[in-house]
PDB file of N, CA and C in Angstrom:
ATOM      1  N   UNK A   1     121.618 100.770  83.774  1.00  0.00           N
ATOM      2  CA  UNK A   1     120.594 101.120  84.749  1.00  0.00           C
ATOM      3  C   UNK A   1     120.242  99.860  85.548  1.00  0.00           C
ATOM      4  N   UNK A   2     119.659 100.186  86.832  1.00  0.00           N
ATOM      5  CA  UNK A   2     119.552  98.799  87.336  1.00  0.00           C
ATOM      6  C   UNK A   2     117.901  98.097  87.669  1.00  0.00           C
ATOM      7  N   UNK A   3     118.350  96.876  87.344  1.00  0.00           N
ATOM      8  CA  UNK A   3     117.009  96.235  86.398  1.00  0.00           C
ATOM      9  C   UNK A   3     115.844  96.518  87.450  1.00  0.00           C
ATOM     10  N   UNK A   4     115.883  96.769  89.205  1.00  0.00           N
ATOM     11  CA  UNK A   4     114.804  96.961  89.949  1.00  0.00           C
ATOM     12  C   UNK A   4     114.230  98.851  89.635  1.00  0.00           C
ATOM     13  N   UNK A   5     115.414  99.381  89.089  1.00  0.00           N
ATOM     14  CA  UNK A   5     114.811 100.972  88.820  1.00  0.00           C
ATOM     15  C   UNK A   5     113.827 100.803  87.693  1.00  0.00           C
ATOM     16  N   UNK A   6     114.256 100.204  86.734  1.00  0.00           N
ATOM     17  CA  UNK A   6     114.219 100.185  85.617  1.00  0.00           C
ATOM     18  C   UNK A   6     112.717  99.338  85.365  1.00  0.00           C
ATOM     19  N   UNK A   7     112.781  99.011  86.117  1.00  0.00           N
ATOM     20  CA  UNK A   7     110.704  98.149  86.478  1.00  0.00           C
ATOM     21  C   UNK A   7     110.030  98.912  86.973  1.00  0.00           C
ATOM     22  N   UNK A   8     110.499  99.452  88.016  1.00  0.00           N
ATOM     23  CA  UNK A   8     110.032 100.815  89.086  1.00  0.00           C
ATOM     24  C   UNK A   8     109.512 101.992  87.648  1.00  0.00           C
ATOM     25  N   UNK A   9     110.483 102.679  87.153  1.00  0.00           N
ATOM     26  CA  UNK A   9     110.084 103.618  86.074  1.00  0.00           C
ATOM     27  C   UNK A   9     108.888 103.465  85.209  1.00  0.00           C
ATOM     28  N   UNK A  10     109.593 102.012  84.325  1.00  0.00           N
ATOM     29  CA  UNK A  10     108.133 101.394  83.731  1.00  0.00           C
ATOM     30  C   UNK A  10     106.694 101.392  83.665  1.00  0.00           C
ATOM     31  N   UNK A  11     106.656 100.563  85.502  1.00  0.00           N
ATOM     32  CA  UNK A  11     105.827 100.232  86.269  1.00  0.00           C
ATOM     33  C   UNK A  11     104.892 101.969  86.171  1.00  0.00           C
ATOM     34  N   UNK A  12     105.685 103.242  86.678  1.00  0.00           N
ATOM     35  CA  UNK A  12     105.064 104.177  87.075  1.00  0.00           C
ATOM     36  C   UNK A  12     104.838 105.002  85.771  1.00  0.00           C
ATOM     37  N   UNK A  13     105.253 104.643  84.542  1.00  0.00           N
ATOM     38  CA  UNK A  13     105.422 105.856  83.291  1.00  0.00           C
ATOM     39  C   UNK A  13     103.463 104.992  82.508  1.00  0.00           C
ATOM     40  N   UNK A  14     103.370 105.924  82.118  1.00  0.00           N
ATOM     41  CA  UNK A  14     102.017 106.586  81.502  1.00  0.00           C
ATOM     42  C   UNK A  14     101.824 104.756  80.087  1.00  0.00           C
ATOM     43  N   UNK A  15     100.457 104.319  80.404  1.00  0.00           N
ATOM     44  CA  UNK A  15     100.621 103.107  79.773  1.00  0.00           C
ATOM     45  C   UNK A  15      99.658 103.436  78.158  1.00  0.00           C
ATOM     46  N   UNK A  16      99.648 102.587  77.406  1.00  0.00           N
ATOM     47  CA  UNK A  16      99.337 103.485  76.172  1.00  0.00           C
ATOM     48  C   UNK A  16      97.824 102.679  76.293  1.00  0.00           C
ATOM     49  N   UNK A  17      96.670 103.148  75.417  1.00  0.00           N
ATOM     50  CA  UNK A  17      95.571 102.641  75.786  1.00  0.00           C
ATOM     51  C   UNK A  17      95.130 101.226  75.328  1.00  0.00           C
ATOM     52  N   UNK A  18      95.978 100.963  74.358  1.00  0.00           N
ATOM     53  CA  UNK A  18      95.489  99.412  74.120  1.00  0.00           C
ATOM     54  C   UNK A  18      95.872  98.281  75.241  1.00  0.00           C
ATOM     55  N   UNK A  19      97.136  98.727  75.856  1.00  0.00           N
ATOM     56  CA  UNK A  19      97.044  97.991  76.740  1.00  0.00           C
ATOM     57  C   UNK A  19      96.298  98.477  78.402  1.00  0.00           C
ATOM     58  N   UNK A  20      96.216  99.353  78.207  1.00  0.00           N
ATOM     59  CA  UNK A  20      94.952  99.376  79.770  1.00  0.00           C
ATOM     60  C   UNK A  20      93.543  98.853  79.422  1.00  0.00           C
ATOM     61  N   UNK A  21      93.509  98.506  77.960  1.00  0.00           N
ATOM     62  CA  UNK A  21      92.117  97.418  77.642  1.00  0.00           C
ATOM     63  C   UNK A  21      92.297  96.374  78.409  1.00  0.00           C
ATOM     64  N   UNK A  22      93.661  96.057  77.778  1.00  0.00           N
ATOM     65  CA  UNK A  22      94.067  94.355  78.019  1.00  0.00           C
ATOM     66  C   UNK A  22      94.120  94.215  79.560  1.00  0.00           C
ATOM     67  N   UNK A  23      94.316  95.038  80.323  1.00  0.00           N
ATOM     68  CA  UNK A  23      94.810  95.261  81.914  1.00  0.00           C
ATOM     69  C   UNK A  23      93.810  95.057  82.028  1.00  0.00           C
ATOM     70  N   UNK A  24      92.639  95.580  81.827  1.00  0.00           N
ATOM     71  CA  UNK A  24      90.851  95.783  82.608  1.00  0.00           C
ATOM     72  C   UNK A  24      90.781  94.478  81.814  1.00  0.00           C
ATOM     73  N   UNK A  25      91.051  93.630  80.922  1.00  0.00           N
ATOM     74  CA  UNK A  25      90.318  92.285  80.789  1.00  0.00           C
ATOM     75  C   UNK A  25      91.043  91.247  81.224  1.00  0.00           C
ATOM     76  N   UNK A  26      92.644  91.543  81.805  1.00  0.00           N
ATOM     77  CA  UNK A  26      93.257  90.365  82.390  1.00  0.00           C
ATOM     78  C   UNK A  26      92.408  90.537  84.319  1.00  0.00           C
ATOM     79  N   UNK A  27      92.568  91.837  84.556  1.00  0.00           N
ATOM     80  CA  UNK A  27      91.243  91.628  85.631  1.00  0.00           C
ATOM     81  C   UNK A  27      90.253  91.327  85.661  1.00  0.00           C
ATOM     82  N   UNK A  28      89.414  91.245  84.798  1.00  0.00           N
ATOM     83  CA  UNK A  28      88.227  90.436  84.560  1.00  0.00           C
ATOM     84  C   UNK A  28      88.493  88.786  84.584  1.00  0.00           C
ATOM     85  N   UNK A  29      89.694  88.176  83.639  1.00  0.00           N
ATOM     86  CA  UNK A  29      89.795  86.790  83.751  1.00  0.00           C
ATOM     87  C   UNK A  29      90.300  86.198  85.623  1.00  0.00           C
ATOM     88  N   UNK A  30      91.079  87.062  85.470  1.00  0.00           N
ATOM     89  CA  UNK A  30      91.310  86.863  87.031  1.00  0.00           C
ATOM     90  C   UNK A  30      90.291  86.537  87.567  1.00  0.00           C
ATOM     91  N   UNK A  31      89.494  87.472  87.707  1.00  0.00           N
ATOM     92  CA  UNK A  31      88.548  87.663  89.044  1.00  0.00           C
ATOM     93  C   UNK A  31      87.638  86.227  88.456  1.00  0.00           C
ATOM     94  N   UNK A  32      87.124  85.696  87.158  1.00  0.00           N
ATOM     95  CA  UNK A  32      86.580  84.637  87.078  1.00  0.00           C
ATOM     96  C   UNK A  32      87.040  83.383  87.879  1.00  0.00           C
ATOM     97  N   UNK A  33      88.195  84.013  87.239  1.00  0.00           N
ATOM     98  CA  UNK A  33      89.604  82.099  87.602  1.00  0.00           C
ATOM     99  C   UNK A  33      89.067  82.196  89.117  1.00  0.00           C
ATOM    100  N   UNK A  34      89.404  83.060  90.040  1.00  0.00           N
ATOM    101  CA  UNK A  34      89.448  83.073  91.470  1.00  0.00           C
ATOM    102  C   UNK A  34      87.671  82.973  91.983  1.00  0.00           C
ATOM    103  N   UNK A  35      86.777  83.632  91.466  1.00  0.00           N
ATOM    104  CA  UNK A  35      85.845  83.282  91.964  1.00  0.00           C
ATOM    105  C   UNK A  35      85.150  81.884  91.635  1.00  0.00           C
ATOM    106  N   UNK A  36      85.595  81.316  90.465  1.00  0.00           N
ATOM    107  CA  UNK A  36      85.840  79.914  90.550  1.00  0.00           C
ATOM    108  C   UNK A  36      86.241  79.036  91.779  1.00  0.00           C
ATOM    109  N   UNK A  37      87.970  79.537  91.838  1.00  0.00           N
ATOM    110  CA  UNK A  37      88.091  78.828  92.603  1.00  0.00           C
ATOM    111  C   UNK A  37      87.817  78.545  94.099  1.00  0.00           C
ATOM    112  N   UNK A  38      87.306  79.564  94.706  1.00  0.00           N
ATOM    113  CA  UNK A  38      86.767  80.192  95.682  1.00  0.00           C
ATOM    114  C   UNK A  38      85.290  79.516  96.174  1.00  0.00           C
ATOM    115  N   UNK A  39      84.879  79.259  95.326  1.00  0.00           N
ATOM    116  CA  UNK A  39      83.070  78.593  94.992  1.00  0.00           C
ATOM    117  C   UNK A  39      82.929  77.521  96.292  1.00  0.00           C
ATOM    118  N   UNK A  40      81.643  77.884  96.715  1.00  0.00           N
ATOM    119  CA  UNK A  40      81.396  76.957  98.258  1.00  0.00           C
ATOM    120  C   UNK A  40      80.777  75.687  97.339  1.00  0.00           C
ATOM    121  N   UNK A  41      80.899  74.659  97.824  1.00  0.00           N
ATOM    122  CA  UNK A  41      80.521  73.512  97.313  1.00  0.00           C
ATOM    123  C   UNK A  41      81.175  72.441  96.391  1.00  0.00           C
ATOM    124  N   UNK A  42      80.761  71.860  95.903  1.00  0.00           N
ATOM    125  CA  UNK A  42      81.639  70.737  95.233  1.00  0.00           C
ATOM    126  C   UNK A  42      81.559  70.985  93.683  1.00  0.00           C
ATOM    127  N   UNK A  43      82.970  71.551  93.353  1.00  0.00           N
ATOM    128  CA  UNK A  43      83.395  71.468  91.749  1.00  0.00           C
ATOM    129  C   UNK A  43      84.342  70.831  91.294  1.00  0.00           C
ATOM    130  N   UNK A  44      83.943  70.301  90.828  1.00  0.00           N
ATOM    131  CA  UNK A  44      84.891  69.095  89.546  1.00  0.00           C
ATOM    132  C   UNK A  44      86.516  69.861  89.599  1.00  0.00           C
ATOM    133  N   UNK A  45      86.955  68.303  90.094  1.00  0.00           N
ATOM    134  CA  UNK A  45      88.973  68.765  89.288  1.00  0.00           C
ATOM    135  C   UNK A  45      88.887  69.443  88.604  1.00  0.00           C
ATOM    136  N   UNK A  46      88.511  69.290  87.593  1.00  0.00           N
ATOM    137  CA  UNK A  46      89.109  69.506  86.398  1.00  0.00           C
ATOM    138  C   UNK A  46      88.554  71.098  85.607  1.00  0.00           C
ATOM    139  N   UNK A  47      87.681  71.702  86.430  1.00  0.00           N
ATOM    140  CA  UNK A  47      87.008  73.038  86.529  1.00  0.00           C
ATOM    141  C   UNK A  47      88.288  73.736  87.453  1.00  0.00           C
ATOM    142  N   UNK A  48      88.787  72.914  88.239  1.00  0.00           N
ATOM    143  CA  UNK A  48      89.619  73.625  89.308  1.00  0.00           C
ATOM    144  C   UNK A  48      90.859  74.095  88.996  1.00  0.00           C
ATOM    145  N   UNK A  49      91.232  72.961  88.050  1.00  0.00           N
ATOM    146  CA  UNK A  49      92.792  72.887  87.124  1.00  0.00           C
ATOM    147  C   UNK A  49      92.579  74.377  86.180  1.00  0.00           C
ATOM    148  N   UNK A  50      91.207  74.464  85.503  1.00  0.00           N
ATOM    149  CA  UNK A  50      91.273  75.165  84.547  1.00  0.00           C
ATOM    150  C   UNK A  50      90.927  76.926  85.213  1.00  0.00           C
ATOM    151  N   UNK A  51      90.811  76.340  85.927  1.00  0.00           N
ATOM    152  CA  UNK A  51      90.440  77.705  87.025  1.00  0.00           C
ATOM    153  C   UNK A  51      91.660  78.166  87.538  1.00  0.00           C
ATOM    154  N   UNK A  52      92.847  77.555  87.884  1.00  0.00           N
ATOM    155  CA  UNK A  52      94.205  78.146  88.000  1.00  0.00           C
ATOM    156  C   UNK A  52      94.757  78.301  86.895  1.00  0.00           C
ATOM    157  N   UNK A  53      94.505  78.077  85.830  1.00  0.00           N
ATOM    158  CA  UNK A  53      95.193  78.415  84.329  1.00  0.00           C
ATOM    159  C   UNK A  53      95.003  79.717  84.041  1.00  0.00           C
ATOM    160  N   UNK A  54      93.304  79.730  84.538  1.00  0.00           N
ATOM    161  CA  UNK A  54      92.945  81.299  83.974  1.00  0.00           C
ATOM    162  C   UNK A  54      93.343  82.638  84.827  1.00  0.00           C
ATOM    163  N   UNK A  55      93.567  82.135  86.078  1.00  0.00           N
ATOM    164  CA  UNK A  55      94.007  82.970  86.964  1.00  0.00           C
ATOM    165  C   UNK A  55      95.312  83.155  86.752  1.00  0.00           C
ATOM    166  N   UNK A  56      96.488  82.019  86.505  1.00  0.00           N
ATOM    167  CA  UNK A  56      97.421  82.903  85.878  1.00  0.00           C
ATOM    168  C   UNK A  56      97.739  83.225  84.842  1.00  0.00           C
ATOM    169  N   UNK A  57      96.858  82.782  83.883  1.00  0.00           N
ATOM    170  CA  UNK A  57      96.865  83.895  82.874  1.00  0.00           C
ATOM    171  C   UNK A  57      96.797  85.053  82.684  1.00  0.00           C
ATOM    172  N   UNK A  58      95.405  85.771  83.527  1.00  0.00           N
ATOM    173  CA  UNK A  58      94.865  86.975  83.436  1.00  0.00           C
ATOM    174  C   UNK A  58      96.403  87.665  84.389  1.00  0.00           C
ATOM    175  N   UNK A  59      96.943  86.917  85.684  1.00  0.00           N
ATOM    176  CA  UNK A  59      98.005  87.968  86.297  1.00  0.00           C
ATOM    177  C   UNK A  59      99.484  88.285  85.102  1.00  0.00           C
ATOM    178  N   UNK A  60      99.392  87.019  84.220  1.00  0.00           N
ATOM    179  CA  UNK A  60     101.031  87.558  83.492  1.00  0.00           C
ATOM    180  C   UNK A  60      99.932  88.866  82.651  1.00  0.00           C
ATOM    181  N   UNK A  61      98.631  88.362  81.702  1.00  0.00           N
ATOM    182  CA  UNK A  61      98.290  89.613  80.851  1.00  0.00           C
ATOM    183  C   UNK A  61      98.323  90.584  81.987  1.00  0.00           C
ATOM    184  N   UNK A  62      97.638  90.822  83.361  1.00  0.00           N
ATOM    185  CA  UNK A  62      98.397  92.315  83.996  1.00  0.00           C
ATOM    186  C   UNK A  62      99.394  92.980  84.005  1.00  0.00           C
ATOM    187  N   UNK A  63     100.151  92.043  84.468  1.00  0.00           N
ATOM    188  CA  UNK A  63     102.006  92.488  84.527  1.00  0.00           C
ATOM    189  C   UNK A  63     102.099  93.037  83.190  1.00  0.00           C
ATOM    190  N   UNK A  64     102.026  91.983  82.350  1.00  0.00           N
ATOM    191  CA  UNK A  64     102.528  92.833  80.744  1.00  0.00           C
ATOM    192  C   UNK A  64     102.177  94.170  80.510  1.00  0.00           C
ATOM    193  N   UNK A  65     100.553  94.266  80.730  1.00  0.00           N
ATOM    194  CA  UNK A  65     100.409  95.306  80.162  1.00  0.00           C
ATOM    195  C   UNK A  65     100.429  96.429  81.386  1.00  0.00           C
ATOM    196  N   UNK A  66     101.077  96.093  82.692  1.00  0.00           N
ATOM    197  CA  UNK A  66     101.300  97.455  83.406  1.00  0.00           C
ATOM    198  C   UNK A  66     102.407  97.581  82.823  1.00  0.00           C
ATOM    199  N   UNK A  67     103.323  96.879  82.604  1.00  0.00           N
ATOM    200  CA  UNK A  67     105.253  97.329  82.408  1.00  0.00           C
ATOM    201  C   UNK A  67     105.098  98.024  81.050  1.00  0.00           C
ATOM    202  N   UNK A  68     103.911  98.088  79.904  1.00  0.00           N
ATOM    203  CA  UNK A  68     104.329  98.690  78.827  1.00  0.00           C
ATOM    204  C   UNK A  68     104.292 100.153  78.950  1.00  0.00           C
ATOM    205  N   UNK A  69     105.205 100.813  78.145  1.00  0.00           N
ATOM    206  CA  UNK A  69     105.299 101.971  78.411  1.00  0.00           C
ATOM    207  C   UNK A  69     104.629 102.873  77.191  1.00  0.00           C
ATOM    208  N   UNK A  70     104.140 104.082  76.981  1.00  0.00           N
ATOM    209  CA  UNK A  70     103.752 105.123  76.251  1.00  0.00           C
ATOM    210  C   UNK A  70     105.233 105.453  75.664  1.00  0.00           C
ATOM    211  N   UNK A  71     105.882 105.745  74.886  1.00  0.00           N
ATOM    212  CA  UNK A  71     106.757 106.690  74.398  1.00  0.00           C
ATOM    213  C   UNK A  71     106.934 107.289  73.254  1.00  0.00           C
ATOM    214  N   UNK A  72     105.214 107.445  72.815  1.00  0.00           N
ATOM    215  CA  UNK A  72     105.075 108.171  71.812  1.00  0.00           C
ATOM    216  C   UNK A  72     104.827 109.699  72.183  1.00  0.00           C
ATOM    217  N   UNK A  73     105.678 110.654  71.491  1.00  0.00           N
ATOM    218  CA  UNK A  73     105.674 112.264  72.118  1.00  0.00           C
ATOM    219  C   UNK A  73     104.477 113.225  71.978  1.00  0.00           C
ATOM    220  N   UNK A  74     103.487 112.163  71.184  1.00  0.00           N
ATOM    221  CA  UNK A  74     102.269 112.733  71.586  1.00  0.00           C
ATOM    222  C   UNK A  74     102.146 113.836  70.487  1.00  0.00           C
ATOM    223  N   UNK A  75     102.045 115.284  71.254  1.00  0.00           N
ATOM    224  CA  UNK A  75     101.615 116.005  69.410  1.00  0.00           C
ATOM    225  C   UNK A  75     102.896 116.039  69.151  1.00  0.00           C
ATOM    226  N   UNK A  76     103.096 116.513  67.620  1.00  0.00           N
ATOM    227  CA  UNK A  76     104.176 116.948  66.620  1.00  0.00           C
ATOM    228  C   UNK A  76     103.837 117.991  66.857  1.00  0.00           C
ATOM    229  N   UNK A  77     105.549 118.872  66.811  1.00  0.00           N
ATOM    230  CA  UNK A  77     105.329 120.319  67.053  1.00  0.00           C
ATOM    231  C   UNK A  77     106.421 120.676  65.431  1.00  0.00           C
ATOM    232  N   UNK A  78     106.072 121.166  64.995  1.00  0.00           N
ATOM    233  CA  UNK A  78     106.382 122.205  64.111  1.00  0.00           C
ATOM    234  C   UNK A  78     107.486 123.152  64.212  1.00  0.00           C
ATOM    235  N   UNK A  79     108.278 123.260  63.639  1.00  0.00           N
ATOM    236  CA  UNK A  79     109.272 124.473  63.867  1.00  0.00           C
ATOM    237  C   UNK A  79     109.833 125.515  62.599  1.00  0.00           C
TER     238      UNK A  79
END
């Protein structure tokens, strides 16, 4: 299969709920990191350094937990 479908599918198939926690809290770190860095006035290097760490942190925890997929079949059926 080819590896841009194959992200595409991922990307769009049903995500399981522990990771749409992690999704809603890598957006939360994000939005800190950036409104950090964003801040009118004078902040320390070294607030600034740690302020792009967290920002890409929180975007790989997004990515991860959009690409995971559900592929549990959900109920058991009986036969």
């Amino acid at each position: 299969m080819n590896i841009l479908t194959e992200i595409t599918t991922r990307a769009t198939s049903p995500t399981p709920p522990f990771f749409r926690k992690l999704k809603k809290a890598g957006l939360l770190i994000t939005a800190v990191g950036t409104a950090v860095l964003t801040a009118p006035g004078v902040v320390p290097a070294v607030l600034l350094t740690y302020a792009g760490y967290v920002v890409t942190a929180g975007t790989v925890l997004i990515s991860i937990s959009q690409l995971a997929v559900d592929d549990s079949p959900g109920e058991l059926q009986l036969n």
